[in-house]
C-alpha atoms as a PDB file:
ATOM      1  CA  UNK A   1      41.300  73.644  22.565  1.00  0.00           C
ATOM      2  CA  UNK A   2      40.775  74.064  18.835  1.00  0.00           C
ATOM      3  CA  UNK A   3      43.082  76.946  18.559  1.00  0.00           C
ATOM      4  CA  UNK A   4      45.906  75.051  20.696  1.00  0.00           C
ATOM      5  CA  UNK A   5      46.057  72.583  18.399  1.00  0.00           C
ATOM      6  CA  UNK A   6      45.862  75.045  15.271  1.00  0.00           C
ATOM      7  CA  UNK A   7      48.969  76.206  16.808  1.00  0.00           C
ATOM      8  CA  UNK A   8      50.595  73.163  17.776  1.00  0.00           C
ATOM      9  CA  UNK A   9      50.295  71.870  14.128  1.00  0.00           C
ATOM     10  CA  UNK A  10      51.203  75.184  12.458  1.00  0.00           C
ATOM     11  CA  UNK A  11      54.325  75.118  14.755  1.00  0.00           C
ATOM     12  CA  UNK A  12      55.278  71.680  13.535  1.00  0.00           C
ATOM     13  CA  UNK A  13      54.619  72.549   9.849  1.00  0.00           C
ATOM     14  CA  UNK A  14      57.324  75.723  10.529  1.00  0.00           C
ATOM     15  CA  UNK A  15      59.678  73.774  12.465  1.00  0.00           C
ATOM     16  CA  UNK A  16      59.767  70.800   9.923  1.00  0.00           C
ATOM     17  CA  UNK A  17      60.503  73.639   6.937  1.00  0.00           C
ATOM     18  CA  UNK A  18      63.072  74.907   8.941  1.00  0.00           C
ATOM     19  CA  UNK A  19      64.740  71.339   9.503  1.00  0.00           C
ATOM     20  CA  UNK A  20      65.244  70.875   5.980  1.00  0.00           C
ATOM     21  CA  UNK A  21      69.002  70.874   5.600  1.00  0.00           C
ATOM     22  CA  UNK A  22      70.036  73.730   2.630  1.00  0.00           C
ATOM     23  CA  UNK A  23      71.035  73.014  -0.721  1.00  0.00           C
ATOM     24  CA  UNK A  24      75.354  72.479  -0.764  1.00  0.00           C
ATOM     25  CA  UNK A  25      75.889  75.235  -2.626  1.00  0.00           C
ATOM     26  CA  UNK A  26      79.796  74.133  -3.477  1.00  0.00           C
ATOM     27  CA  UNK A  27      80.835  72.877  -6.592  1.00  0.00           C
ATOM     28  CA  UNK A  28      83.029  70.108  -6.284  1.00  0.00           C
ATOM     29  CA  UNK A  29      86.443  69.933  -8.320  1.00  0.00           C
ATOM     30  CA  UNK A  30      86.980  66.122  -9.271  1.00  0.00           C
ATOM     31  CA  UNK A  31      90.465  64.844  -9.820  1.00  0.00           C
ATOM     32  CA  UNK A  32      91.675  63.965 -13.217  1.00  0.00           C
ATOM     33  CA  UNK A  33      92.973  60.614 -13.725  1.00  0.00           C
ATOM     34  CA  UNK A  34      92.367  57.369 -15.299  1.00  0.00           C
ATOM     35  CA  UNK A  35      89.044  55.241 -14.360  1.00  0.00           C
ATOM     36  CA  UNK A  36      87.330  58.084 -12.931  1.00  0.00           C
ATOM     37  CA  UNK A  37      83.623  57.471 -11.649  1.00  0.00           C
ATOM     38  CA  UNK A  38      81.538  59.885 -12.660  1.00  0.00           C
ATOM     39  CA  UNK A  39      77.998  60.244 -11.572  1.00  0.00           C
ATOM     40  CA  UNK A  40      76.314  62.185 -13.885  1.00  0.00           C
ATOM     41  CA  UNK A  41      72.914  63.404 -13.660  1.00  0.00           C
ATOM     42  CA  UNK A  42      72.825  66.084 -16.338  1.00  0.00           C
ATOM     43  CA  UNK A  43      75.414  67.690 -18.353  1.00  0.00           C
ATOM     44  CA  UNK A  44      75.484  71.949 -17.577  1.00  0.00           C
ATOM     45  CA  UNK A  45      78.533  72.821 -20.620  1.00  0.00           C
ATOM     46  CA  UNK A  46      81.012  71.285 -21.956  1.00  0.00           C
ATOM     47  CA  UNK A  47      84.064  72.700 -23.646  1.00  0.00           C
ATOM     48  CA  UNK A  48      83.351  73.066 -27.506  1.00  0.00           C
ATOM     49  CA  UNK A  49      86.418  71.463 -29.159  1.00  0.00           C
ATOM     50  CA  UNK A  50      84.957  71.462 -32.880  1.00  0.00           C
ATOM     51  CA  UNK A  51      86.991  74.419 -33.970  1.00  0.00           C
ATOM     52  CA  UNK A  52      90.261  73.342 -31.742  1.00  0.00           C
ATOM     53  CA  UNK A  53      93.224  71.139 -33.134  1.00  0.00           C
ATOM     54  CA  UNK A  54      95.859  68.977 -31.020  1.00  0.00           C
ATOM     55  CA  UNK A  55      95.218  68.239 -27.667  1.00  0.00           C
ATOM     56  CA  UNK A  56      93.398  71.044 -25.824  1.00  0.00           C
ATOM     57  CA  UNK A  57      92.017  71.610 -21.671  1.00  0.00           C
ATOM     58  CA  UNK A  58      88.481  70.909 -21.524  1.00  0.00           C
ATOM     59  CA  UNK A  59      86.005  71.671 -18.658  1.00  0.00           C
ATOM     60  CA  UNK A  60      82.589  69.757 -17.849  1.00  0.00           C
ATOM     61  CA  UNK A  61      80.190  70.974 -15.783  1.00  0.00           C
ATOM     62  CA  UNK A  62      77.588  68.391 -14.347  1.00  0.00           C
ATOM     63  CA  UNK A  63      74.735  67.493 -11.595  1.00  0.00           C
ATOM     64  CA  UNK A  64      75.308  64.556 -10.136  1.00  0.00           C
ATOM     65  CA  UNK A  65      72.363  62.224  -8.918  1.00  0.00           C
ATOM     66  CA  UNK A  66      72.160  64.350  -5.544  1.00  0.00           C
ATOM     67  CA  UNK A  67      71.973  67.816  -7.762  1.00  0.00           C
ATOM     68  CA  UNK A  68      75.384  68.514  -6.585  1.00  0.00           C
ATOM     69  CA  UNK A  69      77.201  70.453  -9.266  1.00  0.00           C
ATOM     70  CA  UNK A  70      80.911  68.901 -10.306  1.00  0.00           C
ATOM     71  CA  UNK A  71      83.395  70.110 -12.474  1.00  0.00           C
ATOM     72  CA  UNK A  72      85.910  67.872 -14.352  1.00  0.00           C
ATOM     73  CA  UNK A  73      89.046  69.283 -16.518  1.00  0.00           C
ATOM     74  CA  UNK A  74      90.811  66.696 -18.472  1.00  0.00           C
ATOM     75  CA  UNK A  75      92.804  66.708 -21.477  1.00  0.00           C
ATOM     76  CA  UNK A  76      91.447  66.354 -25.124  1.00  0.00           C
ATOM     77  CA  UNK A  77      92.329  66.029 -28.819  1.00  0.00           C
ATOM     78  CA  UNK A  78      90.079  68.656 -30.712  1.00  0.00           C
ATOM     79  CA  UNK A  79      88.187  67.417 -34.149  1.00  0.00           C
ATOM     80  CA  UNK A  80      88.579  70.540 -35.811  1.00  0.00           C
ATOM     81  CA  UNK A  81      92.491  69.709 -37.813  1.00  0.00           C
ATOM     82  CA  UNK A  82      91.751  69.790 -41.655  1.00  0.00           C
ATOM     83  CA  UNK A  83      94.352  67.871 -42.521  1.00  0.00           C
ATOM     84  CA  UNK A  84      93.858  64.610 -39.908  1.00  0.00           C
ATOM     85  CA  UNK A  85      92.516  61.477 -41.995  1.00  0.00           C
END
């Protein structure tokens, strides 16, 4: 009786591990606009716009709050002009 329920648990444990839906492994594209909610968990890069001038692209990468990986392009003025007061 001991080892049927040995088994019976073990098969539970394996089952259970098994059940566990997998990580979304797609990284979601979000749209560029005005008033955009972002849920960010943790910043993964950002575009470097120290050395740029005018208005450049720029890319985010981020985990949300669910560990889902976004990115976000948008449009942005770069701080590296010498000449801008």
């Amino acid at each position: 009786m001991k080892t049927f329920a040995l088994a019976f648990a073990a098969l539970l444990a394996t089952g259970s591990a098994f059940a566990a839906p997998a990580p979304d492994s797609t990284v979601i594209h979000d749209e560029n606009g005005y008033f955009v909610h972002l849920d960010i968990d943790k910043v993964l890069s950002s575009t470097d716009i120290s050395q740029a001038c005018g208005v450049i692209p720029a890319r985010l990468h981020y985990l949300d709050h669910q560990g889902r990986e976004h990115v976000l392009d948008y449009q942005v003025h770069g701080s590296g002009c010498t000449n801008d007061n």
